[in-house]
N, C-alpha and C. Protein backbone atom coordinates (compact mmCIF):
# COMPACT_ATOMS: atom_id res chain seq x y z
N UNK A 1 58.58 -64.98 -29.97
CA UNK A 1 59.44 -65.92 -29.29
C UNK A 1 60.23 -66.72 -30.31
N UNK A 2 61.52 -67.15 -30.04
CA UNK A 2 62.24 -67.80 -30.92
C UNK A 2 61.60 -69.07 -30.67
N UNK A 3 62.90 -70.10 -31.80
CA UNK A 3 62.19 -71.76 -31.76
C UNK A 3 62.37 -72.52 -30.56
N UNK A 4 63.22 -71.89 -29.19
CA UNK A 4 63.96 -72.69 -28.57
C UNK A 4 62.89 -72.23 -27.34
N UNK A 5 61.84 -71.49 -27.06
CA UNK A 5 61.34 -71.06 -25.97
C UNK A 5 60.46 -72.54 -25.42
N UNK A 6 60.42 -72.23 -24.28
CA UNK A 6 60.07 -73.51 -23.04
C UNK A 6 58.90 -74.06 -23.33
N UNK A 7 58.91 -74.90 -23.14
CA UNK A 7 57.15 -75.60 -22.41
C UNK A 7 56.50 -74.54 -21.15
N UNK A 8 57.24 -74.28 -20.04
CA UNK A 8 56.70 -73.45 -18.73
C UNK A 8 56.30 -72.10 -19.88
N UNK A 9 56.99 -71.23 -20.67
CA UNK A 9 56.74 -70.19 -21.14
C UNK A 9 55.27 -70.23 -22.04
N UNK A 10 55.04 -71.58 -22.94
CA UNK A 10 54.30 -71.65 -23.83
C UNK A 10 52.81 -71.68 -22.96
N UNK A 11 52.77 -72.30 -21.69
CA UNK A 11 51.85 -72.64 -20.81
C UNK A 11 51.76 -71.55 -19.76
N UNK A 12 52.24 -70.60 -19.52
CA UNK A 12 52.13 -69.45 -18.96
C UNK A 12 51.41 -68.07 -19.83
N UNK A 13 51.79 -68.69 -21.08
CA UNK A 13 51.38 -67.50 -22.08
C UNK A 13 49.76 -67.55 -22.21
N UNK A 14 49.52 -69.35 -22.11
CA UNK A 14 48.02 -69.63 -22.65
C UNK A 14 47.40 -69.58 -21.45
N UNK A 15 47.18 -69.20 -20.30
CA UNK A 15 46.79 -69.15 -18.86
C UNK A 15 46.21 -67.89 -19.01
N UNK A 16 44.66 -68.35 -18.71
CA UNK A 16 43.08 -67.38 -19.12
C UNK A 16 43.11 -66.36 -17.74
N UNK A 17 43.53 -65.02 -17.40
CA UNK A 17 43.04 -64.60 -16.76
C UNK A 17 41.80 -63.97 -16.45
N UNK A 18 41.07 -64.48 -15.45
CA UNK A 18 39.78 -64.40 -15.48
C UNK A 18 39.29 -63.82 -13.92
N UNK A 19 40.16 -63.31 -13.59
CA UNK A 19 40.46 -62.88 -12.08
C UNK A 19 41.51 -61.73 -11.63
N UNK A 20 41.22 -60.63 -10.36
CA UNK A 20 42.14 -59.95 -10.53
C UNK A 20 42.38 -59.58 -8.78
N UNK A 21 43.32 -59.30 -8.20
CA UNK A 21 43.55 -59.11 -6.32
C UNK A 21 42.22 -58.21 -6.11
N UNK A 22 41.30 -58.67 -5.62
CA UNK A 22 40.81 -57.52 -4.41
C UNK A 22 39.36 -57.06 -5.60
N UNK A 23 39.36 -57.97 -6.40
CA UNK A 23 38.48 -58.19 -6.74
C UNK A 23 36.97 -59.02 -6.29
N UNK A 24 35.55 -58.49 -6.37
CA UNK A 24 35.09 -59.70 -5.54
C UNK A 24 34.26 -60.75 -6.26
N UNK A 25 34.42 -61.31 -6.03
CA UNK A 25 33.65 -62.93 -6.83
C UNK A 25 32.51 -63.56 -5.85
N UNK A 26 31.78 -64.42 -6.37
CA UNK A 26 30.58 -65.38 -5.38
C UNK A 26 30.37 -66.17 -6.18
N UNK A 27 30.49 -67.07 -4.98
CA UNK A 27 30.34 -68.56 -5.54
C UNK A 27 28.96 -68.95 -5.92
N UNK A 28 28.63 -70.03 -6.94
CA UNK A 28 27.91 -70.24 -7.36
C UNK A 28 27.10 -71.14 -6.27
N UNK A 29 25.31 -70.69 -6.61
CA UNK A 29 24.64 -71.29 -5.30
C UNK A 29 24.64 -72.35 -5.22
N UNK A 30 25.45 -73.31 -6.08
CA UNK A 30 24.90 -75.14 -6.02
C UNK A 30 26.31 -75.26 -4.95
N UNK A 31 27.32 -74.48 -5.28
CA UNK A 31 28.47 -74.81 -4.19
C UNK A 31 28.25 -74.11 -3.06
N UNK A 32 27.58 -73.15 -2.47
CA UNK A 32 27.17 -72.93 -1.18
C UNK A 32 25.62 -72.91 -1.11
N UNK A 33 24.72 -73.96 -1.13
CA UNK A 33 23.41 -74.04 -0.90
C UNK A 33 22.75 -73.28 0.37
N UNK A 34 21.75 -72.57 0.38
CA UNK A 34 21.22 -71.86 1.60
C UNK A 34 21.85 -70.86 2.22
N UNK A 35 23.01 -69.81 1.25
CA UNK A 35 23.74 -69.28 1.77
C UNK A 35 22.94 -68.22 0.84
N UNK A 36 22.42 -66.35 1.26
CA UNK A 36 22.40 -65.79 0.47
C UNK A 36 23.58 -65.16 -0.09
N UNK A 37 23.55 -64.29 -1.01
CA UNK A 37 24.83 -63.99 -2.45
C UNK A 37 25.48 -63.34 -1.58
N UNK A 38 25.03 -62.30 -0.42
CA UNK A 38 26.28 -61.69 0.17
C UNK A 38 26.88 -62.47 1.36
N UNK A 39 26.93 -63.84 1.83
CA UNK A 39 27.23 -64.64 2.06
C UNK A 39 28.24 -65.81 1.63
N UNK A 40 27.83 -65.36 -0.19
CA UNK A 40 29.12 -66.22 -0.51
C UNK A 40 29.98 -65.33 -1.51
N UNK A 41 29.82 -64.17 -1.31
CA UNK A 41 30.71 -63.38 -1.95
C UNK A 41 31.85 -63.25 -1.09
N UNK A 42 33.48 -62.89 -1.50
CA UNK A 42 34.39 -62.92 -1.20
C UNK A 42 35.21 -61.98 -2.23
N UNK A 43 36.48 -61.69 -1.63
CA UNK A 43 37.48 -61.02 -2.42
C UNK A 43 38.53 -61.51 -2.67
N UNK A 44 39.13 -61.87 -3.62
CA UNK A 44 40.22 -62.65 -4.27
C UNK A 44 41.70 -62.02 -3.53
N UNK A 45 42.45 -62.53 -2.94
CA UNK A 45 43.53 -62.30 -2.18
C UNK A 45 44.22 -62.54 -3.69
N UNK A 46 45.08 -63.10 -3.80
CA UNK A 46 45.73 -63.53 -5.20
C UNK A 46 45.69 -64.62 -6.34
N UNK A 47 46.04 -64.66 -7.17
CA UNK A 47 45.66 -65.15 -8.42
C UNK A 47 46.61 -66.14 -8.81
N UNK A 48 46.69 -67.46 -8.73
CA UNK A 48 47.66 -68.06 -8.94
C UNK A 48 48.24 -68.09 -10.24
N UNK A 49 49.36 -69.00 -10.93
CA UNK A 49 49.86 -69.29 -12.19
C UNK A 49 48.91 -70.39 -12.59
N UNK A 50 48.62 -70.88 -11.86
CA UNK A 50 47.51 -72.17 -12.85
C UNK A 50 45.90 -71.71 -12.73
N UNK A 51 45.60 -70.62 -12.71
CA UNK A 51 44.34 -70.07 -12.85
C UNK A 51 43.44 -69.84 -11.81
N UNK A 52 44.05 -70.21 -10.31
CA UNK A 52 43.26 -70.48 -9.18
C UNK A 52 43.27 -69.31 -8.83
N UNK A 53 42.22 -69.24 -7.68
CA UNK A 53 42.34 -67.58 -7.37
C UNK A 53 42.37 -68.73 -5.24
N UNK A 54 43.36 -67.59 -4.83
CA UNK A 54 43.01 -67.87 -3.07
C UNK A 54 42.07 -66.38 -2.48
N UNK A 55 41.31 -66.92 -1.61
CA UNK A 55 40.51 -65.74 -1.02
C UNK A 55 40.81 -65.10 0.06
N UNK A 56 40.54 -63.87 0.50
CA UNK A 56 40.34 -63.72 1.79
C UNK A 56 39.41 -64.09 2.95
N UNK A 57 39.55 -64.53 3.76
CA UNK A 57 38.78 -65.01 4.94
C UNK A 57 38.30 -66.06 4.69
N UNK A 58 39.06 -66.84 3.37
CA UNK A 58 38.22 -68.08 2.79
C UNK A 58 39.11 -69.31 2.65
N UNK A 59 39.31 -70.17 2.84
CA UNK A 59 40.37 -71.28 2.87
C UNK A 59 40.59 -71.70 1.74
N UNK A 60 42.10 -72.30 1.15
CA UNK A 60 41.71 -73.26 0.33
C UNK A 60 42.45 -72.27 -1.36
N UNK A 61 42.28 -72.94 -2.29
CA UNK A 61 42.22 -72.08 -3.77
C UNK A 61 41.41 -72.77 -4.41
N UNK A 62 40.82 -71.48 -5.24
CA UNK A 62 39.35 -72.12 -6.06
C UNK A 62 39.78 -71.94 -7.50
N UNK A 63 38.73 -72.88 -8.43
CA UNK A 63 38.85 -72.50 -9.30
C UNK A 63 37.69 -71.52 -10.07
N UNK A 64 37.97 -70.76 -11.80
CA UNK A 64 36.75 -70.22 -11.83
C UNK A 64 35.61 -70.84 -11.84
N UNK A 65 35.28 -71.53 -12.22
CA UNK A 65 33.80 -72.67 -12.10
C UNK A 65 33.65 -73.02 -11.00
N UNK A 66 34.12 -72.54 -9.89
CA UNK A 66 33.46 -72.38 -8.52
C UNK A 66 32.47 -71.26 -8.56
N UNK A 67 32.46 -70.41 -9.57
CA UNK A 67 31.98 -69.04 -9.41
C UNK A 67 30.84 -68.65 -10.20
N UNK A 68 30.05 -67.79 -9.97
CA UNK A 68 29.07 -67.19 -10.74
C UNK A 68 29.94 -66.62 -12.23
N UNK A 69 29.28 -66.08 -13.28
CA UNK A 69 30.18 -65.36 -14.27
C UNK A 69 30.24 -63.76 -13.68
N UNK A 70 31.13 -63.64 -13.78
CA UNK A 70 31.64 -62.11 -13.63
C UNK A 70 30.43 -61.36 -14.29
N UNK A 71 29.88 -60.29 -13.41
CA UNK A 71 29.02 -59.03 -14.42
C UNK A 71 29.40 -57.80 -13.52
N UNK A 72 30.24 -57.41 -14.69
CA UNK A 72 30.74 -55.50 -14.45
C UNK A 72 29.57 -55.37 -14.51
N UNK A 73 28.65 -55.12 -15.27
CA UNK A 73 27.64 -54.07 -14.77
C UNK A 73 26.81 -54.29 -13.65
N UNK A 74 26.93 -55.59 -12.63
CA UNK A 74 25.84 -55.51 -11.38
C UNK A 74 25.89 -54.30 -11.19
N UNK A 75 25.21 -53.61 -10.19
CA UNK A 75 25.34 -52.51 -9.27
C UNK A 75 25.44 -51.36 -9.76
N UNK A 76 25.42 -50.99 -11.13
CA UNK A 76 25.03 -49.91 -11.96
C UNK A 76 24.33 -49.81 -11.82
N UNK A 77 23.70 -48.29 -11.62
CA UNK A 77 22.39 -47.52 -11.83
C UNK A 77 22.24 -46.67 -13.19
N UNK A 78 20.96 -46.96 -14.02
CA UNK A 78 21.07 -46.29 -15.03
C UNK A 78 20.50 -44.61 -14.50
């Protein structure tokens, strides 16, 4: 980038994606208490510019620290 590039550009560049559409996420149990995991799992409708993700069937936009940490390998069988 040259010397003259934006503030919006410099702050778009540093924006952690940590989320992806149609992906599924679950919230962490202290934010839905008494709910089991397939209860508060959900699938990410889209991913905002400031890091939020909105859900399906779920109100609202979250952020990641609403969430458990991501593990690709759940649900692998060795």
């Amino acid at each position: 980038m040259g010397i003259f590039s934006s503030q919006a550009e410099k702050r778009r560049r540093n924006v952690r994606i940590w989320a992806r559409p149609e992906m599924k996420v679950t919230f962490r149990a202290e934010v839905m208490p008494g709910r089991s995991r397939e209860n508060r799992t959900f699938t990410v409708k889209k991913v905002l510019s400031n890091g939020r993700v909105e859900l399906h069937d779920f109100p609202d936009e979250h952020r990641e620290g609403a969430f458990e940490p991501i593990n690709f390998l759940r649900g692998l069988t060795k």
